[in-house]
C-alpha atoms as a PDB file:
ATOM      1  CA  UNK A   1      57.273 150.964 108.710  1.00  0.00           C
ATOM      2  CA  UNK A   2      59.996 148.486 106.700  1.00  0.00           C
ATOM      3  CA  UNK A   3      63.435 148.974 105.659  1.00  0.00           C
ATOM      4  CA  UNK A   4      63.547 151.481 102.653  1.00  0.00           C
ATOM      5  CA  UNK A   5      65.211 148.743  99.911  1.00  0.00           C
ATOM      6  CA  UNK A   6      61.911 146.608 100.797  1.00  0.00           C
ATOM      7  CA  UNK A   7      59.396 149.149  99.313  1.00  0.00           C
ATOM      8  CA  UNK A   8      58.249 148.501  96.262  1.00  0.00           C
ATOM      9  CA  UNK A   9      55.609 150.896  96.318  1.00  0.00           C
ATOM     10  CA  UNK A  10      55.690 154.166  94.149  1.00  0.00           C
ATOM     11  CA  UNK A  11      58.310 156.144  96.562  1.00  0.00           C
ATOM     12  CA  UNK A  12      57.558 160.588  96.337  1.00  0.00           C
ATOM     13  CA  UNK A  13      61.341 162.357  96.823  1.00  0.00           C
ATOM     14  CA  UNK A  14      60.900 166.271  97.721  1.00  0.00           C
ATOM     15  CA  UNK A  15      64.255 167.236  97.010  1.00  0.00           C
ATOM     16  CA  UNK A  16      63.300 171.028  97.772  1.00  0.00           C
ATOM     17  CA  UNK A  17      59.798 172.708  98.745  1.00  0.00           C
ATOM     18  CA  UNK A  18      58.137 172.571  95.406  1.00  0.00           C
ATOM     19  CA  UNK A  19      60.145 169.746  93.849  1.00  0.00           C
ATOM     20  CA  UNK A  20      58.177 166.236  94.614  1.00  0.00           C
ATOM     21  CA  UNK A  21      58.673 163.782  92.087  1.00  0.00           C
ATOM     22  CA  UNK A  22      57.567 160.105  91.952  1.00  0.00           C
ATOM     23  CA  UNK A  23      60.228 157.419  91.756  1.00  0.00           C
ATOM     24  CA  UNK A  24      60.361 153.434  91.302  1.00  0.00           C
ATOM     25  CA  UNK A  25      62.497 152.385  93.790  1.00  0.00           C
ATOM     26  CA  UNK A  26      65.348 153.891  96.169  1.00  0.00           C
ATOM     27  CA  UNK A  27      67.848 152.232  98.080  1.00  0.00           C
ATOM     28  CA  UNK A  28      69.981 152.788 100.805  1.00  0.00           C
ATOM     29  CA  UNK A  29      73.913 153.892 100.026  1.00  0.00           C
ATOM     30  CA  UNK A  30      76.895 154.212 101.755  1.00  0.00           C
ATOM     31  CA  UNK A  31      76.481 158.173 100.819  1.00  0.00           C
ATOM     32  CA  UNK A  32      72.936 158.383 101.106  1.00  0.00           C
ATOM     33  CA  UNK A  33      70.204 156.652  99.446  1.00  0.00           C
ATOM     34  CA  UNK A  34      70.208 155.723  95.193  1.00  0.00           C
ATOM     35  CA  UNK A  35      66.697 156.359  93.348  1.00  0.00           C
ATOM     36  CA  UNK A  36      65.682 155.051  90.095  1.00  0.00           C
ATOM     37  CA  UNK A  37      63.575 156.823  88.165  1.00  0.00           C
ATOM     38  CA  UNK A  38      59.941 155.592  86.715  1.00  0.00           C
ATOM     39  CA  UNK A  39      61.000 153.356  83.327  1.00  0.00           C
ATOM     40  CA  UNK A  40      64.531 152.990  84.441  1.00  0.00           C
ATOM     41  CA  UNK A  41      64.633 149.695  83.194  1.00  0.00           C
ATOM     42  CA  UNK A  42      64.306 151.379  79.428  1.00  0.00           C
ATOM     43  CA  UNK A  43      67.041 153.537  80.406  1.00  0.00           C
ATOM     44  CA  UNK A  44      70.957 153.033  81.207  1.00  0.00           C
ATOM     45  CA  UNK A  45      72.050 153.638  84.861  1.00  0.00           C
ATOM     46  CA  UNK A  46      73.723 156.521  84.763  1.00  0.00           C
ATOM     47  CA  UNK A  47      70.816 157.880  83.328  1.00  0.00           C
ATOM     48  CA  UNK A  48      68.015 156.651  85.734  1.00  0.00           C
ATOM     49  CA  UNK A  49      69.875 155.976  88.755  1.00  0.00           C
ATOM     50  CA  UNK A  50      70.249 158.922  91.056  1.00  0.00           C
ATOM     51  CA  UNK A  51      72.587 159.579  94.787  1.00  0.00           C
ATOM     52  CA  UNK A  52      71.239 161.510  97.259  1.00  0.00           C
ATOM     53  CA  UNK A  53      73.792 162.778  99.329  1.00  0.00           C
ATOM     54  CA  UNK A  54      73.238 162.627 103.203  1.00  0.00           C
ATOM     55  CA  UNK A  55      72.163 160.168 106.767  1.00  0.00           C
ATOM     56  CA  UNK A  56      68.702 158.241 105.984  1.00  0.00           C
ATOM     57  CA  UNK A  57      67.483 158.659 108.489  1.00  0.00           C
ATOM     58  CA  UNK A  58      63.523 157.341 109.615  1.00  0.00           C
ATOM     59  CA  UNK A  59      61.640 154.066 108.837  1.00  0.00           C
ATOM     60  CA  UNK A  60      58.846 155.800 106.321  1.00  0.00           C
ATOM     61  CA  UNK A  61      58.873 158.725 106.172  1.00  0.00           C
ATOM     62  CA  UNK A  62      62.675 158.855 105.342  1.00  0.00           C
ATOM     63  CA  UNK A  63      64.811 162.110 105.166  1.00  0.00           C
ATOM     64  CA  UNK A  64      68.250 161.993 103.346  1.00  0.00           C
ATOM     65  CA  UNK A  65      70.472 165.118 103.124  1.00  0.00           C
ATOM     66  CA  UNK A  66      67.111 167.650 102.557  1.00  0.00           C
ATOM     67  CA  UNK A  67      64.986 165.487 100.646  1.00  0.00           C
ATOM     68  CA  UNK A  68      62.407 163.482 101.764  1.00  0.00           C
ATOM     69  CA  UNK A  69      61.102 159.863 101.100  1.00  0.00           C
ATOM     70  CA  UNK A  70      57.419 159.025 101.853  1.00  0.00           C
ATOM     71  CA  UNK A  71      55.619 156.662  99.913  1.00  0.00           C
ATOM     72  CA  UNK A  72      52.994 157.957  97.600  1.00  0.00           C
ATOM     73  CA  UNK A  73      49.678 158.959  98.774  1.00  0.00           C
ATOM     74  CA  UNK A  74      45.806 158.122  97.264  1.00  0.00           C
ATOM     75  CA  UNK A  75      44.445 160.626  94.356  1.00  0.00           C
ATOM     76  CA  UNK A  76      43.048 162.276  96.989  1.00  0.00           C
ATOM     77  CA  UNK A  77      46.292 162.632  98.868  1.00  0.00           C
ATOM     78  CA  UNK A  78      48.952 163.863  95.561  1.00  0.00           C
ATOM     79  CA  UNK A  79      46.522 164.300  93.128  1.00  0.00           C
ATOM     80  CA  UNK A  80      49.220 166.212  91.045  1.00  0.00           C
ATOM     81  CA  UNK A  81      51.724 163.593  91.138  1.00  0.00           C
ATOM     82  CA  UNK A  82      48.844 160.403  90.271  1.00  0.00           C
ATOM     83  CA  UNK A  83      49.688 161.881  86.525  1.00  0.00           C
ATOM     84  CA  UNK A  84      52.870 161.037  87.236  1.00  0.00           C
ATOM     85  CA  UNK A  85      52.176 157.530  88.172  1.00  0.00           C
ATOM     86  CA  UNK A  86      49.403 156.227  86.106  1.00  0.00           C
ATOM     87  CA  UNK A  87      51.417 155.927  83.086  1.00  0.00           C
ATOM     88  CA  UNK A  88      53.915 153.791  85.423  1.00  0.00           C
ATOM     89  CA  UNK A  89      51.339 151.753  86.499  1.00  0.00           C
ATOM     90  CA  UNK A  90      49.470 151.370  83.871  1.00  0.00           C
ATOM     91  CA  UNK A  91      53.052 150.233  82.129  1.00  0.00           C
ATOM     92  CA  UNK A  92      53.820 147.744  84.447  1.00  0.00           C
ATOM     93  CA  UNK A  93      49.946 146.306  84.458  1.00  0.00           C
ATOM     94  CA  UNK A  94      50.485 145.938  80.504  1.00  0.00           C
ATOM     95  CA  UNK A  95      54.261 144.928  80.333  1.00  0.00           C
ATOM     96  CA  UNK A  96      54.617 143.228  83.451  1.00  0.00           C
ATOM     97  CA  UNK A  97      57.192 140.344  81.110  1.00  0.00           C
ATOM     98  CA  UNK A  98      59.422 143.477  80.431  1.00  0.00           C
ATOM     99  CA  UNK A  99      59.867 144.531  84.055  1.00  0.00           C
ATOM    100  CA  UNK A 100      63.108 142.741  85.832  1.00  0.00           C
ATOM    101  CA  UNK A 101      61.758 140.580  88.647  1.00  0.00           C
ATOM    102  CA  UNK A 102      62.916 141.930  92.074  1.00  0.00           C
ATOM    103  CA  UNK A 103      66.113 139.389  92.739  1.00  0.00           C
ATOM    104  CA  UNK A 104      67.245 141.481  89.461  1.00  0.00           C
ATOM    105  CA  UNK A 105      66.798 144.854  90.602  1.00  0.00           C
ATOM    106  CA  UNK A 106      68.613 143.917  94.040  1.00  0.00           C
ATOM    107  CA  UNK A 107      71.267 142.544  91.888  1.00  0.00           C
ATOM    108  CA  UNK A 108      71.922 145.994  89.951  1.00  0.00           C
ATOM    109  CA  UNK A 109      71.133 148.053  92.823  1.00  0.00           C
ATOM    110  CA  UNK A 110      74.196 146.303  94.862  1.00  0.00           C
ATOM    111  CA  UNK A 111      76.046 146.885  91.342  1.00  0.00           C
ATOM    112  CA  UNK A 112      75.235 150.673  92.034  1.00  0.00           C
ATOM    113  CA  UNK A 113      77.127 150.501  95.655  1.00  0.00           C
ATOM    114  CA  UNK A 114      73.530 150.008  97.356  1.00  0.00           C
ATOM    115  CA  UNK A 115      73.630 147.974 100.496  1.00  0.00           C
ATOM    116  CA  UNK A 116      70.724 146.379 102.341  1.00  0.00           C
ATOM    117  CA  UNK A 117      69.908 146.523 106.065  1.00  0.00           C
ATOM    118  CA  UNK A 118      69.626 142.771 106.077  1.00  0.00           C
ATOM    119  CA  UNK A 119      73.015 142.822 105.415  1.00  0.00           C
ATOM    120  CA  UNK A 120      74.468 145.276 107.022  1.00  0.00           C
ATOM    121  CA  UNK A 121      74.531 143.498 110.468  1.00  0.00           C
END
């Protein structure tokens, strides 16, 4: 699959057996991996940005710590956490202007202590 930082679609963390929730974007860490949280951008960091403590470990699925990264599934798939994400979506289809374009949110997750594969070698 790619390099974690490089997925921008809708990530699913299961941070314990019946704890799944959907996130915008994760990023590797020194410590683990940093999620932000759906409308982050309408938040302040410390608010919507999250550290998971722990290796990453896999290319998609990912497992950090005890939680696990996969990239969420069709309606068929999580139909439970599609609520979740349709008001996202739908956001982002109706606001796209408001959204920080991607050489942003690279920008404030290195800010956060993220690094990057890319750069890492």
């Amino acid at each position: 699959m790619a390099a974690l930082e490089t997925v921008t679609a809708p990530l699913i963390i299961r941070l314990a057996p019946e704890h799944e929730k959907v996130v915008a974007r994760a990023f590797p860490h020194p410590q683990g991996v940093v999620y932000l949280d759906l409308f982050w951008h309408l938040s302040r960091p410390g608010d919507a940005a999250h550290l998971i403590r722990g290796e990453l470990r896999g290319e998609g699925p990912w497992r950090v710590g005890e939680a696990r990264i996969r990239v969420l599934g069709c309606a068929n798939t999580d139909p439970g956490l599609q609520a979740e994400y349709i008001p996202w979506r739908d956001y982002l289809n109706e606001h796209s202007d408001e959204y920080p374009p991607e050489a942003q949110i690279l920008a404030i997750a290195r800010r956060l202590g993220c690094i990057f594969s890319s750069e890492s070698e």
